[in-house]
Protein backbone atom coordinates (compact mmCIF):
# COMPACT_ATOMS: atom_id res chain seq x y z
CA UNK A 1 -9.69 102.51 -45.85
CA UNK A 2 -11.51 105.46 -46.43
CA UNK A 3 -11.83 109.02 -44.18
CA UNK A 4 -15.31 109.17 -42.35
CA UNK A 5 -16.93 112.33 -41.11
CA UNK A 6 -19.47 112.20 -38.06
CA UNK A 7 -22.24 114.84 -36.54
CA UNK A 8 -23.14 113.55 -33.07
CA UNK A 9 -24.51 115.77 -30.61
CA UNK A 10 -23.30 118.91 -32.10
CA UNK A 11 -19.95 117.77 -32.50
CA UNK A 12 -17.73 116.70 -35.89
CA UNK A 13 -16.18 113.40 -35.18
CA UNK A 14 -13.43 112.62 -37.86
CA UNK A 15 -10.98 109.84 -39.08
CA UNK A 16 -10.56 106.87 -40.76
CA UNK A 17 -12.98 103.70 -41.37
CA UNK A 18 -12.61 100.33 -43.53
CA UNK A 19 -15.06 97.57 -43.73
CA UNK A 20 -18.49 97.21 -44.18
CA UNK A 21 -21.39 98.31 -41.04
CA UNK A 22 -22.85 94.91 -40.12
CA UNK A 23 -20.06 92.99 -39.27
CA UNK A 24 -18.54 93.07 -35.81
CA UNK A 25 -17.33 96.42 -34.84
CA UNK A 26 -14.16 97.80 -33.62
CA UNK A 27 -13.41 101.11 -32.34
CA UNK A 28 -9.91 102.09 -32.48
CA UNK A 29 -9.45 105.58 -30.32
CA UNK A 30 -5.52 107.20 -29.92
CA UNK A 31 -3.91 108.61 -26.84
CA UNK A 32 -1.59 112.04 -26.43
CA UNK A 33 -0.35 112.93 -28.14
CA UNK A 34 -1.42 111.02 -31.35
CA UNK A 35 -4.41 111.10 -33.73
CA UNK A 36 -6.33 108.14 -35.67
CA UNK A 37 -3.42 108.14 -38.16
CA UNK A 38 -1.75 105.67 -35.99
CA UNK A 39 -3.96 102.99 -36.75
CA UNK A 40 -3.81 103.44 -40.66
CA UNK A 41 -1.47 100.57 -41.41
CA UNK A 42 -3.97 97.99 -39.89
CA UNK A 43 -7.32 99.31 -40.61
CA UNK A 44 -7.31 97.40 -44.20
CA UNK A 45 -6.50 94.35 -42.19
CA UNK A 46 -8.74 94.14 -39.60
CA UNK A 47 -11.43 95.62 -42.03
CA UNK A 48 -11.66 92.13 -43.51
CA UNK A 49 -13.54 91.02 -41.01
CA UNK A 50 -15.03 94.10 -38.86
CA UNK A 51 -16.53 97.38 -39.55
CA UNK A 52 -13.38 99.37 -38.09
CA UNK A 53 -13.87 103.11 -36.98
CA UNK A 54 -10.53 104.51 -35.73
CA UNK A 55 -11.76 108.17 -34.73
CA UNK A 56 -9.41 111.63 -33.60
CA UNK A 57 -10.81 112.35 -30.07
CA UNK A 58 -12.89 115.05 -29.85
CA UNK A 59 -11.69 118.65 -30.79
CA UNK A 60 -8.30 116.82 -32.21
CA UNK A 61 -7.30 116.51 -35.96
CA UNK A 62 -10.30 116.50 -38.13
CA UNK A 63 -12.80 115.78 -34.99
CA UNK A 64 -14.25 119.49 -34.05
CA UNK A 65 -16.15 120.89 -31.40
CA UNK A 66 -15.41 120.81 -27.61
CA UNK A 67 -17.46 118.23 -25.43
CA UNK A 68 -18.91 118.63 -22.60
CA UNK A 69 -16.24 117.29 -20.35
CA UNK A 70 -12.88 116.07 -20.87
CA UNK A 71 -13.41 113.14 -18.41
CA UNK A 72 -13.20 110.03 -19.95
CA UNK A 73 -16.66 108.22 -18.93
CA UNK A 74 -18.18 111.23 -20.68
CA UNK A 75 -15.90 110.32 -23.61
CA UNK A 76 -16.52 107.02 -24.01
CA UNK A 77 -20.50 107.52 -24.06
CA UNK A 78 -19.47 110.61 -26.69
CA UNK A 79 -17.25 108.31 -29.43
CA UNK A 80 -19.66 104.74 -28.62
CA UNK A 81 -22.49 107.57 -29.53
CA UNK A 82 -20.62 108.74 -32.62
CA UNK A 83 -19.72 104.60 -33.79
CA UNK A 84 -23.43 103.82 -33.33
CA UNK A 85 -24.88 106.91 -35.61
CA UNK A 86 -21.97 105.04 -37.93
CA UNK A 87 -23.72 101.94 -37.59
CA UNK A 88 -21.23 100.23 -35.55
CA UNK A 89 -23.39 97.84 -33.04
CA UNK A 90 -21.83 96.77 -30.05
CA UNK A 91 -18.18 97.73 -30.98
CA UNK A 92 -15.26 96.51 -29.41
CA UNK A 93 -13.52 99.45 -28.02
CA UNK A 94 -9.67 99.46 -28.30
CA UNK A 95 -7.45 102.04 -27.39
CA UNK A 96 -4.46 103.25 -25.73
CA UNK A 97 -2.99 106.07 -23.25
CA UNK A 98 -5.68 108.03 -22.90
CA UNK A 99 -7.69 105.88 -25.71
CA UNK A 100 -7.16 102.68 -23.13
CA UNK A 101 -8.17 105.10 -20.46
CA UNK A 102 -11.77 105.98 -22.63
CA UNK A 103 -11.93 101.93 -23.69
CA UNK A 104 -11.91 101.19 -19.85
CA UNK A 105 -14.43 103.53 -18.94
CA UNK A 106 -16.46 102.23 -22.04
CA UNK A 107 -16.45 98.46 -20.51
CA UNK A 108 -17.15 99.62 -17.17
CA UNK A 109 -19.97 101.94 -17.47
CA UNK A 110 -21.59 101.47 -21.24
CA UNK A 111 -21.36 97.34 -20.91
CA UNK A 112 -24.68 96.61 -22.43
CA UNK A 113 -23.67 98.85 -25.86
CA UNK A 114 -20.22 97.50 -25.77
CA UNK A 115 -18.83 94.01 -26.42
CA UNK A 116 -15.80 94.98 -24.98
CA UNK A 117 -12.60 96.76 -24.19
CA UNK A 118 -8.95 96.40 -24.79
CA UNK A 119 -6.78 98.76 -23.24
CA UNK A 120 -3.34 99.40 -23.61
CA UNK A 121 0.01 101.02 -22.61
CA UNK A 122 -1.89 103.08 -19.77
CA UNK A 123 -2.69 103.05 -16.29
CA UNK A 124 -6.31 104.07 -15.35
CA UNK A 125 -6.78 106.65 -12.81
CA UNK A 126 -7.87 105.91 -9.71
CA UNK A 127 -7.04 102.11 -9.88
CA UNK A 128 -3.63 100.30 -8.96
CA UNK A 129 -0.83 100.98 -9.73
CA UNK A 130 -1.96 104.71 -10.63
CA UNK A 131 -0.33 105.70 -7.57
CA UNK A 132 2.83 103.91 -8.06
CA UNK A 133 3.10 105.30 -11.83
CA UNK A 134 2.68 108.74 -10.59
CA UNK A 135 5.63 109.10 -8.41
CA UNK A 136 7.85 107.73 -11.43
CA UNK A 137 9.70 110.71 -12.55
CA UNK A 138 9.30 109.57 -15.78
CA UNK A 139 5.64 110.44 -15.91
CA UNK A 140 6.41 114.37 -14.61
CA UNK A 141 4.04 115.01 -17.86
CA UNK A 142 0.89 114.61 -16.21
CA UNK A 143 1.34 116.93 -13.22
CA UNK A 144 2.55 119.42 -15.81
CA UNK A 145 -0.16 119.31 -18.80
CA UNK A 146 -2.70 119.15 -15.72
CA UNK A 147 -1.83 123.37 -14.93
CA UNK A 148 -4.12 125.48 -16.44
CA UNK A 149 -3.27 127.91 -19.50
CA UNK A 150 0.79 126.87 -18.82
CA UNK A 151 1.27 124.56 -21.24
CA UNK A 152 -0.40 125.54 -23.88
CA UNK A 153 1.86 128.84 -23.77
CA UNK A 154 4.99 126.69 -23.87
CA UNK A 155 4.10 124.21 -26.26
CA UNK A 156 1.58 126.13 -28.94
CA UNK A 157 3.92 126.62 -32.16
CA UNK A 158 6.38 124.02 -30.85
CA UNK A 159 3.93 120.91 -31.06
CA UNK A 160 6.58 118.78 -33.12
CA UNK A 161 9.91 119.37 -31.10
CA UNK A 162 7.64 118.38 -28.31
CA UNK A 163 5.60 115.39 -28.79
CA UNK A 164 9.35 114.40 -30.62
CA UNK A 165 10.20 113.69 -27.16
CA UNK A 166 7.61 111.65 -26.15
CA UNK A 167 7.81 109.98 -29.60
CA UNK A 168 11.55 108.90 -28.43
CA UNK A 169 10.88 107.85 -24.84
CA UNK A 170 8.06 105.66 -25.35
CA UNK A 171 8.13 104.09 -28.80
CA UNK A 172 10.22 100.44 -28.48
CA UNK A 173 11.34 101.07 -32.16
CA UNK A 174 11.73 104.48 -33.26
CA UNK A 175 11.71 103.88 -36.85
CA UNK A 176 8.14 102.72 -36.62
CA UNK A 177 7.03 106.05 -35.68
CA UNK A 178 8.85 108.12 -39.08
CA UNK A 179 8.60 111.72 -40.09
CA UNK A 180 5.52 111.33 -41.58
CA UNK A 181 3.61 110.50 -38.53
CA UNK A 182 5.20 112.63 -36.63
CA UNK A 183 4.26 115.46 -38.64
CA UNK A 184 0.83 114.23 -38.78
CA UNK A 185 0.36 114.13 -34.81
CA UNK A 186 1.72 117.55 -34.43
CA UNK A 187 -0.72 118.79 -37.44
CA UNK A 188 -3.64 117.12 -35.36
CA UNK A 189 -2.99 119.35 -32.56
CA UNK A 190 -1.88 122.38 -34.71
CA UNK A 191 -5.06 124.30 -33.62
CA UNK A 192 -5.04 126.18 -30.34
CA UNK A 193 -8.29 124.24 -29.11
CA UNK A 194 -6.71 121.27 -30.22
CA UNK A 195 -3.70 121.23 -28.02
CA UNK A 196 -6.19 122.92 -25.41
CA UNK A 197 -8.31 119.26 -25.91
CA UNK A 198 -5.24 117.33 -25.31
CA UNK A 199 -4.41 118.91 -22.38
CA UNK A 200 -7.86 118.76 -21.07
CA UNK A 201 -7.63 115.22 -20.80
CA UNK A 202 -4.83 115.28 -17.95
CA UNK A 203 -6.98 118.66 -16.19
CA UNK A 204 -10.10 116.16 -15.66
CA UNK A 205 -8.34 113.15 -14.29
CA UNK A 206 -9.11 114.04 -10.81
CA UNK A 207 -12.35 113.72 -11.99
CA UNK A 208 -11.48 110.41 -13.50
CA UNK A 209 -10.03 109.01 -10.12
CA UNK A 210 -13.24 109.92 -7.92
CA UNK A 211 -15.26 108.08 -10.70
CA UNK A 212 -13.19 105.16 -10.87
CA UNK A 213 -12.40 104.56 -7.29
CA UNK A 214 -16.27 103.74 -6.85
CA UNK A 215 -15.93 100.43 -7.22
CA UNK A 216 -18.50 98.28 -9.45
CA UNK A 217 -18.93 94.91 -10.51
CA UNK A 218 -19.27 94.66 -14.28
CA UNK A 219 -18.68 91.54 -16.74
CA UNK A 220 -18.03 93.65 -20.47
CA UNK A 221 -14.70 91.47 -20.80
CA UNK A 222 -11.56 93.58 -20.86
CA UNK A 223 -7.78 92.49 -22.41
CA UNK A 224 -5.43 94.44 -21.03
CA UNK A 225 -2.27 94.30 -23.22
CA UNK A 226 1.26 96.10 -22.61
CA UNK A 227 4.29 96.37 -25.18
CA UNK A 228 7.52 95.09 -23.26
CA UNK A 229 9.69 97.62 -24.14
CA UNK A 230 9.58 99.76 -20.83
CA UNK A 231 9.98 96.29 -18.57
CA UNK A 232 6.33 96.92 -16.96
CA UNK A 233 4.46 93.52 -16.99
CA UNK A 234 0.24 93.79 -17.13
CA UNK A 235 0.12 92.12 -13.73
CA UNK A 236 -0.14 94.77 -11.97
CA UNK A 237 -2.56 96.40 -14.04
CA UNK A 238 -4.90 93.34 -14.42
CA UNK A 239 -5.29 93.13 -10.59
CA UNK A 240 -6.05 96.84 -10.17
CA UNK A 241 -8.74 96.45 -12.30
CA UNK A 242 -10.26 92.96 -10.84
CA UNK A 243 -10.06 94.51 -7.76
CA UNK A 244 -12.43 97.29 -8.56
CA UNK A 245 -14.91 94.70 -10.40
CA UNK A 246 -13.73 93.78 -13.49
CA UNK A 247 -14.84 90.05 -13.32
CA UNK A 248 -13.41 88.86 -16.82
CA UNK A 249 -10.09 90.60 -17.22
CA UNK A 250 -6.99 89.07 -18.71
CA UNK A 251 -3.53 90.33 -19.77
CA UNK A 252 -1.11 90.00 -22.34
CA UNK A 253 1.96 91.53 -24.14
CA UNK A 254 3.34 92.91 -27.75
CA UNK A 255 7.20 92.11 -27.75
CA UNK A 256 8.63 94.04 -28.71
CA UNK A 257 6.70 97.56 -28.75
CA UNK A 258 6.74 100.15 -26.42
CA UNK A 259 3.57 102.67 -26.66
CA UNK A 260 3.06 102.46 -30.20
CA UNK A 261 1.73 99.18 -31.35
CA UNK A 262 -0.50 99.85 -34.23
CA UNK A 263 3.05 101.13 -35.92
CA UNK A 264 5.99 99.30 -34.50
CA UNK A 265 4.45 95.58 -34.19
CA UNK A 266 1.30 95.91 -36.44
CA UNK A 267 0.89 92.18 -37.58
CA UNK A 268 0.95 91.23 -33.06
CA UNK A 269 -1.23 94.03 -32.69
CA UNK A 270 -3.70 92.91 -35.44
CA UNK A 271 -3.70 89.00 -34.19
CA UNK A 272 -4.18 90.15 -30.64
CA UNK A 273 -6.93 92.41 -31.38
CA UNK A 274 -8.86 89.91 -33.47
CA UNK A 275 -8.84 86.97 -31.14
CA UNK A 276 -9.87 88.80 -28.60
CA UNK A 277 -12.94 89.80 -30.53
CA UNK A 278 -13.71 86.70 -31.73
CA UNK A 279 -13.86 85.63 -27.69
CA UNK A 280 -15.89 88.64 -27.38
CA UNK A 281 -18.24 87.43 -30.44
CA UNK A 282 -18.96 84.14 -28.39
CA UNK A 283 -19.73 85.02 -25.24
């Protein structure tokens, strides 16, 4: 595993890489509030047989510059962008929270530079059951990081207490997610355009729902995989997305995780991510 450093259309793309360009590609991209740091403790595995890129988001941890929109179609062609000038071809494009949001958008709209998607431990806006998961109380978060300038006032200088909380209520196993990451999510959004960034990602989901609720056939396959720790099955999930167009969707689960795979079940995560881009590699 080594740290990789990428210019792409006047942006600095940053994070971590393993493997060798040529092989099959994977993309790994975090969600909030995280940076590519959660996927260190299976890059060196996976890397033994992909090219892995696992990149911070744009304007997070050692990615700089502010793109041109926060919505995540525009993000997806941004980071695919940034993997090819890596010499990723066709990458696989895994991610979750907002990363599963950007992988989504990937397999919908970029399907010919993509060989597919897996998205995780989100809901994608616009498609069932994003209404449902909205009125849960337990996802007040996104109403309140949408309001302009207010949470960066509350949060800036405080980004550890903060995301601490998160941490608690959506990791399955606490322990997976120690100090050490903890303090290196809160670092990644030390800056004040960094937290801005994060935040920027709920401000343009309105955005994100008007794009997504235009409905469109596509067949980039798509695994949509859930940890079991907060009771939600992928049912739900899988049909909102076949009934938009997704025409080669399946669904799975990572007992015994909650939002943080790559850390609390990384062996599960790493088995499920490579068959499913094996599949990928034969179709």
């Amino acid at each position: 595993m080594k740290v990789i450093r990428i210019e792409h259309e006047g942006l600095i793309l940053g994070g971590l890489s393993g493997g060798q360009p040529g092989r099959p590609a994977l993309l790994l991209l975090h969600g909030w509030p995280q940076s590519s740091r959660v996927y260190d403790q299976v890059i060196d595995e996976l890397a033994k047989d992909h090219f892995v890129l696992a990149l911070d988001l744009p304007g997070i941890g050692e990615s700089h510059g502010v793109p041109s929109s926060a919505e995540k179609a525009v993000l997806a062609d941004l980071l695919v962008g940034a993997a090819e000038r890596a010499g990723a071809r066709l990458p696989l494009v895994v991610g979750f929270d907002v990363g599963g949001m950007i992988a989504y958008a990937a397999a919908r709209d970029l399907g010919r530079r993509v060989a597919g998607a897996v998205v995780m431990n989100t809901v994608i806006p616009g498609l069932s059951p994003w209404a449902q998961v909205l009125s849960d109380p337990r996802i007040w978060h996104f109403a309140f990081h949408a309001l302009p300038e207010l949470p960066e006032l509350l949060v800036q200088g405080h980004q550890q207490a903060y995301f601490d909380f998160f941490v608690n209520a959506l990791a399955g196993r606490r322990e997976a997610v120690g100090e050490a990451y903890r303090e290196a999510f809160a670092g990644a959004y030390e800056r004040p355009e960094s937290l801005k960034a994060g935040f920027d990602w709920y401000r343009a989901m309105p955005g994100d729902v008007s794009h997504n609720s235009r409905p469109k056939d596509f067949d980039t396959p798509v695994l949509y995989l859930r940890g079991d720790a907060d009771g939600r099955t992928p049912d739900d999930y899988v049909a909102g997305m076949r009934t938009m167009g997704a025409r080669h969707v399946a669904g799975g689960v990572l007992r015994g995780s909650g939002e943080f795979s790559p850390l609390e079940v990384p062996a599960e995560f790493v088995r499920a991510v490579s068959e499913f881009a094996h599949r990928c590699q034969r179709l």
